[in-house]
Protein backbone atom coordinates (compact mmCIF):
# COMPACT_ATOMS: atom_id res chain seq x y z
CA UNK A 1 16.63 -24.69 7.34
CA UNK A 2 13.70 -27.20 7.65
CA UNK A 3 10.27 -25.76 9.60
CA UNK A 4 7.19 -27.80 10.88
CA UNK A 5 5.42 -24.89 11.74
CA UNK A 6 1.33 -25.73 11.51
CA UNK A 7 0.21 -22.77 9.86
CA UNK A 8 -2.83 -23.59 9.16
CA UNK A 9 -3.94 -24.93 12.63
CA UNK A 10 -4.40 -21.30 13.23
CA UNK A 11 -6.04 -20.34 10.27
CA UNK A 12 -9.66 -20.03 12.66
CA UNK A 13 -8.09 -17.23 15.21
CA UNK A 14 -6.37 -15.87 12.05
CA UNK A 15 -9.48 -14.97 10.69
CA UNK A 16 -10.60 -13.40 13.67
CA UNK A 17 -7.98 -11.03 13.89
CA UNK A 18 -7.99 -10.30 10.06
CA UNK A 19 -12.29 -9.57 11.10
CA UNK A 20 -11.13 -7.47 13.37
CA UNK A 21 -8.85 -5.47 11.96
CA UNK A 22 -11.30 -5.27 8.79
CA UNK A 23 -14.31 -3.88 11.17
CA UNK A 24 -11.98 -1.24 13.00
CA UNK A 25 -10.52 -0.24 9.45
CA UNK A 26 -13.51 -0.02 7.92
CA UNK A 27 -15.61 2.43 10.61
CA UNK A 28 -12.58 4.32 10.90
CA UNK A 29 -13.17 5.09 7.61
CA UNK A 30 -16.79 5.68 7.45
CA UNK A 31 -16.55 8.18 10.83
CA UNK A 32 -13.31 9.53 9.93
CA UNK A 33 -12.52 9.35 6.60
CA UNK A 34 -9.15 10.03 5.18
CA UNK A 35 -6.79 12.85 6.33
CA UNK A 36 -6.53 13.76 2.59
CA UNK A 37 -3.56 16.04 1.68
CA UNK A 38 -3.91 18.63 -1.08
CA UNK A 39 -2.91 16.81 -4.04
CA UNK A 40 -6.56 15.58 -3.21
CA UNK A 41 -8.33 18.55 -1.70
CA UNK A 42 -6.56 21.42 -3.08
CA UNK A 43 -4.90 24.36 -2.31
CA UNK A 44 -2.13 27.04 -2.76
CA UNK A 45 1.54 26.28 -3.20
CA UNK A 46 4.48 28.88 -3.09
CA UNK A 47 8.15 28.33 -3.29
CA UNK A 48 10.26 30.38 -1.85
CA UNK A 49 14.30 30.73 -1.83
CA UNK A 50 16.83 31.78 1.02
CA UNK A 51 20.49 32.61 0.89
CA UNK A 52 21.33 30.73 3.74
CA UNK A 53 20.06 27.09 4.85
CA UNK A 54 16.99 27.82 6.73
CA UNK A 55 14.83 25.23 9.75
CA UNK A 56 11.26 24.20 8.57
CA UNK A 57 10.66 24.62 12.16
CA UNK A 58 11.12 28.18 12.22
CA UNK A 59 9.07 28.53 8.91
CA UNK A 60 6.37 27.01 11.06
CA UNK A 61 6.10 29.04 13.17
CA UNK A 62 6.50 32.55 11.64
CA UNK A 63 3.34 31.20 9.72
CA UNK A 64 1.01 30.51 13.12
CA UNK A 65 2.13 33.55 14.34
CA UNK A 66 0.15 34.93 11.65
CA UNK A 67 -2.69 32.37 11.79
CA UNK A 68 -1.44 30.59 8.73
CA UNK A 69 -2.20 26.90 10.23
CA UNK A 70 -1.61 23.27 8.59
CA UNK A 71 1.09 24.47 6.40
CA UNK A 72 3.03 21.74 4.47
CA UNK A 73 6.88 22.87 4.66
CA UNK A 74 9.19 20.84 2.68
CA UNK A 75 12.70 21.47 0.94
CA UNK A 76 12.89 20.63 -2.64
CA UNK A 77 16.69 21.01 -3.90
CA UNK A 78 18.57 22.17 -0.86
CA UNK A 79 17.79 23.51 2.61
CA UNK A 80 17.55 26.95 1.70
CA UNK A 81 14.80 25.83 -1.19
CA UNK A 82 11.53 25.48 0.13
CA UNK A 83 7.84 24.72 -0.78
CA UNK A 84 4.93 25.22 1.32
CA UNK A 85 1.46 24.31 0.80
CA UNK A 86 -1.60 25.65 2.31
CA UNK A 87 -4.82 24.46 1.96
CA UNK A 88 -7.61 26.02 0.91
CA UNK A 89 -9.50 26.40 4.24
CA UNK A 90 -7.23 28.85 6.29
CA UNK A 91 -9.76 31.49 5.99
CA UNK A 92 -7.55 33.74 3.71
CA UNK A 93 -8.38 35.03 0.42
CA UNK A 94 -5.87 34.08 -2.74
CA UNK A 95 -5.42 37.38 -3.71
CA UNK A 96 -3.55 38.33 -0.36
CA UNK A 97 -2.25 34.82 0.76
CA UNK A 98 1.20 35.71 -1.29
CA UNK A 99 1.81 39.00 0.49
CA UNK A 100 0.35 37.49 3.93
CA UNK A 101 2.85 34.30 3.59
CA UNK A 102 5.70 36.38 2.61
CA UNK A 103 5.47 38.96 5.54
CA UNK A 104 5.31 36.27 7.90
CA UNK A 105 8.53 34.79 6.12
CA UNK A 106 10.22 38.14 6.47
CA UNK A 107 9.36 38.60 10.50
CA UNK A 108 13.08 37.38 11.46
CA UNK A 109 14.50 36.91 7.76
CA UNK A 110 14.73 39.14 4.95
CA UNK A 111 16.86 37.07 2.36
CA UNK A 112 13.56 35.45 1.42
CA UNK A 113 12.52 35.65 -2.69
CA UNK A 114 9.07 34.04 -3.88
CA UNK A 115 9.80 31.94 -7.00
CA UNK A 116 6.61 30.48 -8.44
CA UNK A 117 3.32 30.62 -6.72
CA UNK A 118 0.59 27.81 -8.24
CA UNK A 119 -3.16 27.04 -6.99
CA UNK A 120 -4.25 23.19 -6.79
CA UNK A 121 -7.72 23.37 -8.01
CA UNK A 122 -10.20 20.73 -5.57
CA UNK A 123 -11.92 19.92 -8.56
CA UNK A 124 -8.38 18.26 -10.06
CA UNK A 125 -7.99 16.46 -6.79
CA UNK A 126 -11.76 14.73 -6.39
CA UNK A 127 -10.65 13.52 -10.16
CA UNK A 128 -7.32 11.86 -8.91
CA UNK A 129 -9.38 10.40 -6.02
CA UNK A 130 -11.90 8.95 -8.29
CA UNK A 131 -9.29 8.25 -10.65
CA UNK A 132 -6.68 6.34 -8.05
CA UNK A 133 -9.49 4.47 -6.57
CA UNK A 134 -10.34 3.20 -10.39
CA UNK A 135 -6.60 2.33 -10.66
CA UNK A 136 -6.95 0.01 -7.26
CA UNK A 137 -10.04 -1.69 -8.58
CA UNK A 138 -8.46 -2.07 -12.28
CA UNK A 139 -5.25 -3.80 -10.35
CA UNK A 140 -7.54 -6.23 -8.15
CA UNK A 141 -9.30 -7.04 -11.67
CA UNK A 142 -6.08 -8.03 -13.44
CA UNK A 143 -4.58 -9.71 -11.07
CA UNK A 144 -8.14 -12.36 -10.30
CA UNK A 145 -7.66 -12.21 -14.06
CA UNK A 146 -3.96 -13.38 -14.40
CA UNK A 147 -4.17 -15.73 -11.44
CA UNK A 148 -6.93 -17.55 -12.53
CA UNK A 149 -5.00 -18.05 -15.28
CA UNK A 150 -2.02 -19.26 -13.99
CA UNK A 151 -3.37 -21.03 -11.17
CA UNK A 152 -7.11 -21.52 -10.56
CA UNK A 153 -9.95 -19.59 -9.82
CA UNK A 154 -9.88 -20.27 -6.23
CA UNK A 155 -6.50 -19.21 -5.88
CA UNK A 156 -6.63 -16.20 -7.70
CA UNK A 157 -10.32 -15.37 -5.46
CA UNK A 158 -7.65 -15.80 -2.29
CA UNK A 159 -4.75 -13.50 -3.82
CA UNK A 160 -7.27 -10.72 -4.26
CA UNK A 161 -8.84 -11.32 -0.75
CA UNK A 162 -5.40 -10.94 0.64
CA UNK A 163 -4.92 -7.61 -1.92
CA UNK A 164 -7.88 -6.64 -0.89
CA UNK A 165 -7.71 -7.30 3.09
CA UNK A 166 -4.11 -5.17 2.93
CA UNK A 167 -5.40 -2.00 1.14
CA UNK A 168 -8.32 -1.78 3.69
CA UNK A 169 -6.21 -2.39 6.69
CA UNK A 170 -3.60 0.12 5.71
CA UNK A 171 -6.04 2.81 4.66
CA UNK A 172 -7.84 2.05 7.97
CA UNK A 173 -4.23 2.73 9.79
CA UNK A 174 -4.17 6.22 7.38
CA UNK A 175 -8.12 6.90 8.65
CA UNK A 176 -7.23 6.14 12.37
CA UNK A 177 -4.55 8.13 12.92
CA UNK A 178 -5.07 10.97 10.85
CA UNK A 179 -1.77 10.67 9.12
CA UNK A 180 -1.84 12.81 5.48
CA UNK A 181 -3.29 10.71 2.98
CA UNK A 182 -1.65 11.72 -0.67
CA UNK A 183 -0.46 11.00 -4.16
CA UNK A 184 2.90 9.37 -2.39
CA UNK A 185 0.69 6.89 0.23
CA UNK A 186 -1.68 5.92 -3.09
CA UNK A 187 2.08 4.69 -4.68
CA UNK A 188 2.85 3.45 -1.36
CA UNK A 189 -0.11 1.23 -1.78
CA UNK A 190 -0.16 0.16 -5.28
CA UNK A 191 3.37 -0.67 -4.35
CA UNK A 192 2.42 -2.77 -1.31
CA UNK A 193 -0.14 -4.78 -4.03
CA UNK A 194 2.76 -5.84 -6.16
CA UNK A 195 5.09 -6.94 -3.14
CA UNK A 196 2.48 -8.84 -1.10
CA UNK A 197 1.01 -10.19 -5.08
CA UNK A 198 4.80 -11.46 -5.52
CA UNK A 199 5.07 -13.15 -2.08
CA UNK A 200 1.74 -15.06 -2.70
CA UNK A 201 2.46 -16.22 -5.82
CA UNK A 202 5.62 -17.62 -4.49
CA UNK A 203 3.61 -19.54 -2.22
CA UNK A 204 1.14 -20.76 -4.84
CA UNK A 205 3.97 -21.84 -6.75
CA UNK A 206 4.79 -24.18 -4.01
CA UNK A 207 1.87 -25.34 -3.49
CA UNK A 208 0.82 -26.21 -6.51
CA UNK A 209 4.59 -28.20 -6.97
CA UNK A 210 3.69 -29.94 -3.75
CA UNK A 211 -0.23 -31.09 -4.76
CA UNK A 212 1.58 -32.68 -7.96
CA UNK A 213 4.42 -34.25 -5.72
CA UNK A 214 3.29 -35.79 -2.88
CA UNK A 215 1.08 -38.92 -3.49
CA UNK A 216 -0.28 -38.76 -0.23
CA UNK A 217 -1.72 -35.67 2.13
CA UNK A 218 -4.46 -33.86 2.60
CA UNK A 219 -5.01 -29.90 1.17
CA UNK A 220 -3.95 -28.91 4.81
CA UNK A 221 -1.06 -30.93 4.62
CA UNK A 222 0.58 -30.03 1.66
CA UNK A 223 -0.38 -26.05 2.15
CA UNK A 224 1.41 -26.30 5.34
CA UNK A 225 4.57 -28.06 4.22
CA UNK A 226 4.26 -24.90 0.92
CA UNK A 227 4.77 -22.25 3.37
CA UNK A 228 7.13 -23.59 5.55
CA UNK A 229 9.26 -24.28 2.81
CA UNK A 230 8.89 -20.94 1.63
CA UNK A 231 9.33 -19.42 5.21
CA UNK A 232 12.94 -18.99 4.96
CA UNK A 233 12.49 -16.91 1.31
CA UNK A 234 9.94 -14.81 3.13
CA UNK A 235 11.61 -13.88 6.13
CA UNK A 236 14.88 -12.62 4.66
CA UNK A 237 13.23 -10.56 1.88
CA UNK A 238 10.81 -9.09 4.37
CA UNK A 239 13.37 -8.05 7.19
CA UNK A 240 15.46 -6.63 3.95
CA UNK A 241 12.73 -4.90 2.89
CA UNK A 242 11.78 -3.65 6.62
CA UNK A 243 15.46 -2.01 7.24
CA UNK A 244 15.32 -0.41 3.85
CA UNK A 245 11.75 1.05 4.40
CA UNK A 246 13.14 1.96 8.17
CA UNK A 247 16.09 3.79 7.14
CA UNK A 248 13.55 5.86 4.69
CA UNK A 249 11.88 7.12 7.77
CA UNK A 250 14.39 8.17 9.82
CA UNK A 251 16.51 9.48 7.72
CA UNK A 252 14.44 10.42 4.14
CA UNK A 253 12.83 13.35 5.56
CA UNK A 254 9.15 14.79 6.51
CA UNK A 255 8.83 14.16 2.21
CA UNK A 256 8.63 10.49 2.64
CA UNK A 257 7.45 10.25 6.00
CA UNK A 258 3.75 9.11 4.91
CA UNK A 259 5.17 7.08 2.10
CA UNK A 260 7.50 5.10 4.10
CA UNK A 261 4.97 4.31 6.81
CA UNK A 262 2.46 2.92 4.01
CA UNK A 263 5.35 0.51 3.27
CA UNK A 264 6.27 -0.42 6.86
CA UNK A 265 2.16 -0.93 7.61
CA UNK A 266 1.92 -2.98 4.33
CA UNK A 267 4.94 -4.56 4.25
CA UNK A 268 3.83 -6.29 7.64
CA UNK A 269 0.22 -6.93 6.87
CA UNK A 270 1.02 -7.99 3.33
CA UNK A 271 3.27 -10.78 4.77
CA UNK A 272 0.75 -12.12 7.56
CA UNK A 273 -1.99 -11.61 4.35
CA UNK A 274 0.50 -13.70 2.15
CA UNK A 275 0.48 -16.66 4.77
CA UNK A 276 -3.00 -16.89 6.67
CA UNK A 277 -5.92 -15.19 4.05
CA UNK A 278 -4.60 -16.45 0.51
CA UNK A 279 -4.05 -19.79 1.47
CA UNK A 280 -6.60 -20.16 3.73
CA UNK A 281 -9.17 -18.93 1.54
CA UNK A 282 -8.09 -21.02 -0.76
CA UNK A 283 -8.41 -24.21 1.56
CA UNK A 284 -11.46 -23.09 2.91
CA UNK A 285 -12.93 -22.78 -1.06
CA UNK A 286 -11.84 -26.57 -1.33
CA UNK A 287 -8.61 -26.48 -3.62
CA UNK A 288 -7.31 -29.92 -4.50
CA UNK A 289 -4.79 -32.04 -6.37
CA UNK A 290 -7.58 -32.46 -9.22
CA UNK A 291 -8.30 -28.36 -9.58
CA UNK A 292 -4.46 -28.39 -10.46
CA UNK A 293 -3.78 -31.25 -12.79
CA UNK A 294 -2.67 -30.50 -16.39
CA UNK A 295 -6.13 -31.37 -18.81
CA UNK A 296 -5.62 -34.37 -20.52
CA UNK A 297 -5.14 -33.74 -24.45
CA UNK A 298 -7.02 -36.72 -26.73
CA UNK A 299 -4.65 -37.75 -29.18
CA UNK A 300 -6.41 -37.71 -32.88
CA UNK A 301 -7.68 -41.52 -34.08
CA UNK A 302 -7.24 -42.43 -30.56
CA UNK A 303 -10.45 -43.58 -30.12
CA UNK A 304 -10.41 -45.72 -33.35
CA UNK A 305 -10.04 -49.70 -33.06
CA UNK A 306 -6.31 -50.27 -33.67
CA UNK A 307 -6.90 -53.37 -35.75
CA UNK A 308 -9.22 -51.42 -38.11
């Protein structure tokens, strides 16, 4: 299937929107922050074991009924296998949070057994903060790195402007609406740098192909022509990867809730990214046939008079 879709003829309201979503992302996250969950910001976990399957809903509220508030339930196993996780600002002292969590457990089920209580120290989760936010930065760096490398410098400045442009926006989407922010949405992400890396370097392939193919056309040109050629690729493996990342919502549970919606955000943004920031921030840093011809290697005497 053959598309003539201008691409590029948008690129200046493209980068309004992308402006716009960066602002809003980025004061949602200086007057909000993150919604961090307690991998980050500690806390107590107990797991507990019933005879029969038992509703995280009614778990739920046993605990409020006791003042036991922001509780994360989940199963781990089976349905009558559960952890919940408490953080550490409930107002309850961790001597007595065991016996206060089980009573409440007990209120309309006795066949109820604590098997391994642990405490999540805040100090361990500021390090995994500082430490996944080195991890980001540490991607970004390799992959300028191993871009410039493969491609150019400009292109590889583009592919981490587009990296760069998704993280914000989908931590921005995690600031504004207070969804939990954990270890599972900082894999979510990572993840969503690899797919959205893979997509524009398909792109820069093309691209590159293209500057060495066609004779005549300017930079606008031939980019446009790359990513309609590559349109086709990109819209089956996103829409694959949408109804995979779908079904994980609605059916993986409350576990994989926040991971799944990472994906779905990133997925989306990392596509538009892929398209309208990479290549044009490329364009607009002046790439051209020349920045992506093979350097001419001087063959040894060939500067010598042949009839010498």
């Amino acid at each position: 299937m053959n598309f003539n879709i201008p691409f590029l003829k948008y690129k200046n309201i493209a980068v309004v929107f992308s402006a716009l979503l960066l602002i809003a992302s980025v004061s949602s996250l200086f007057m909000k922050g993150l919604n961090v969950g307690l991998d980050f910001s500690g806390g107590t976990m107990i797991q507990v074991k019933y005879e029969q399957p038992v509703e995280i809903q009614s778990i739920r509220v046993n605990l409020e009924k006791h003042n036991i508030n922001g509780a994360v339930i989940q199963f781990f196993g089976s349905q009558s296998d559960v952890t919940i996780r408490l953080p550490n600002n409930i107002g309850i002292d961790n001597k007595e949070i065991d016996a206060i969590v089980m009573n409440a457990l007990r209120e309309d089920r006795q066949d109820v057994t604590k098997i391994r209580r642990a405490y999540l120290d805040s100090t361990l989760g500021e390090e995994l903060q500082e430490e996944g936010a080195l991890a980001l930065l540490v991607a970004l760096f390799c992959i300028m790195v191993y871009v410039a490398v493969r491609f150019e410098w400009k292109f590889a400045v583009g592919s981490v402007a587009a990296l760069a442009h998704d993280v914000i926006i989908v931590a921005g989407f995690f600031s504004f609406t207070q969804i939990e922010f954990d270890l599972t949405v900082l894999a979510a992400i990572l993840a969503v740098i690899g797919y959205s890396l893979n997509d524009t370097i398909v792109v820069y392939d093309r691209i590159r192909e293209n500057f060495l193919m066609m004779r005549k056309g300017s930079a606008l040109e031939v980019m446009n022509r790359s990513l309609n050629q590559t349109l086709t690729r990109t819209m089956i493996t996103s829409f694959t990867t949408l109804l995979v990342l779908i079904a994980l919502f609605v059916f993986g549970g409350e576990l994989i809730h926040a991971f799944s919606i990472a994906l779905l955000v990133g997925i989306i943004i990392g596509t538009y990214s892929s398209i309208y920031v990479a290549s044009a921030a490329a364009l607009a840093l002046g790439v051209s046939k020349e920045d992506l011809m093979p350097p001419e290697i001087e063959k040894e005497g060939a500067d010598q008079d042949p009839l010498m």
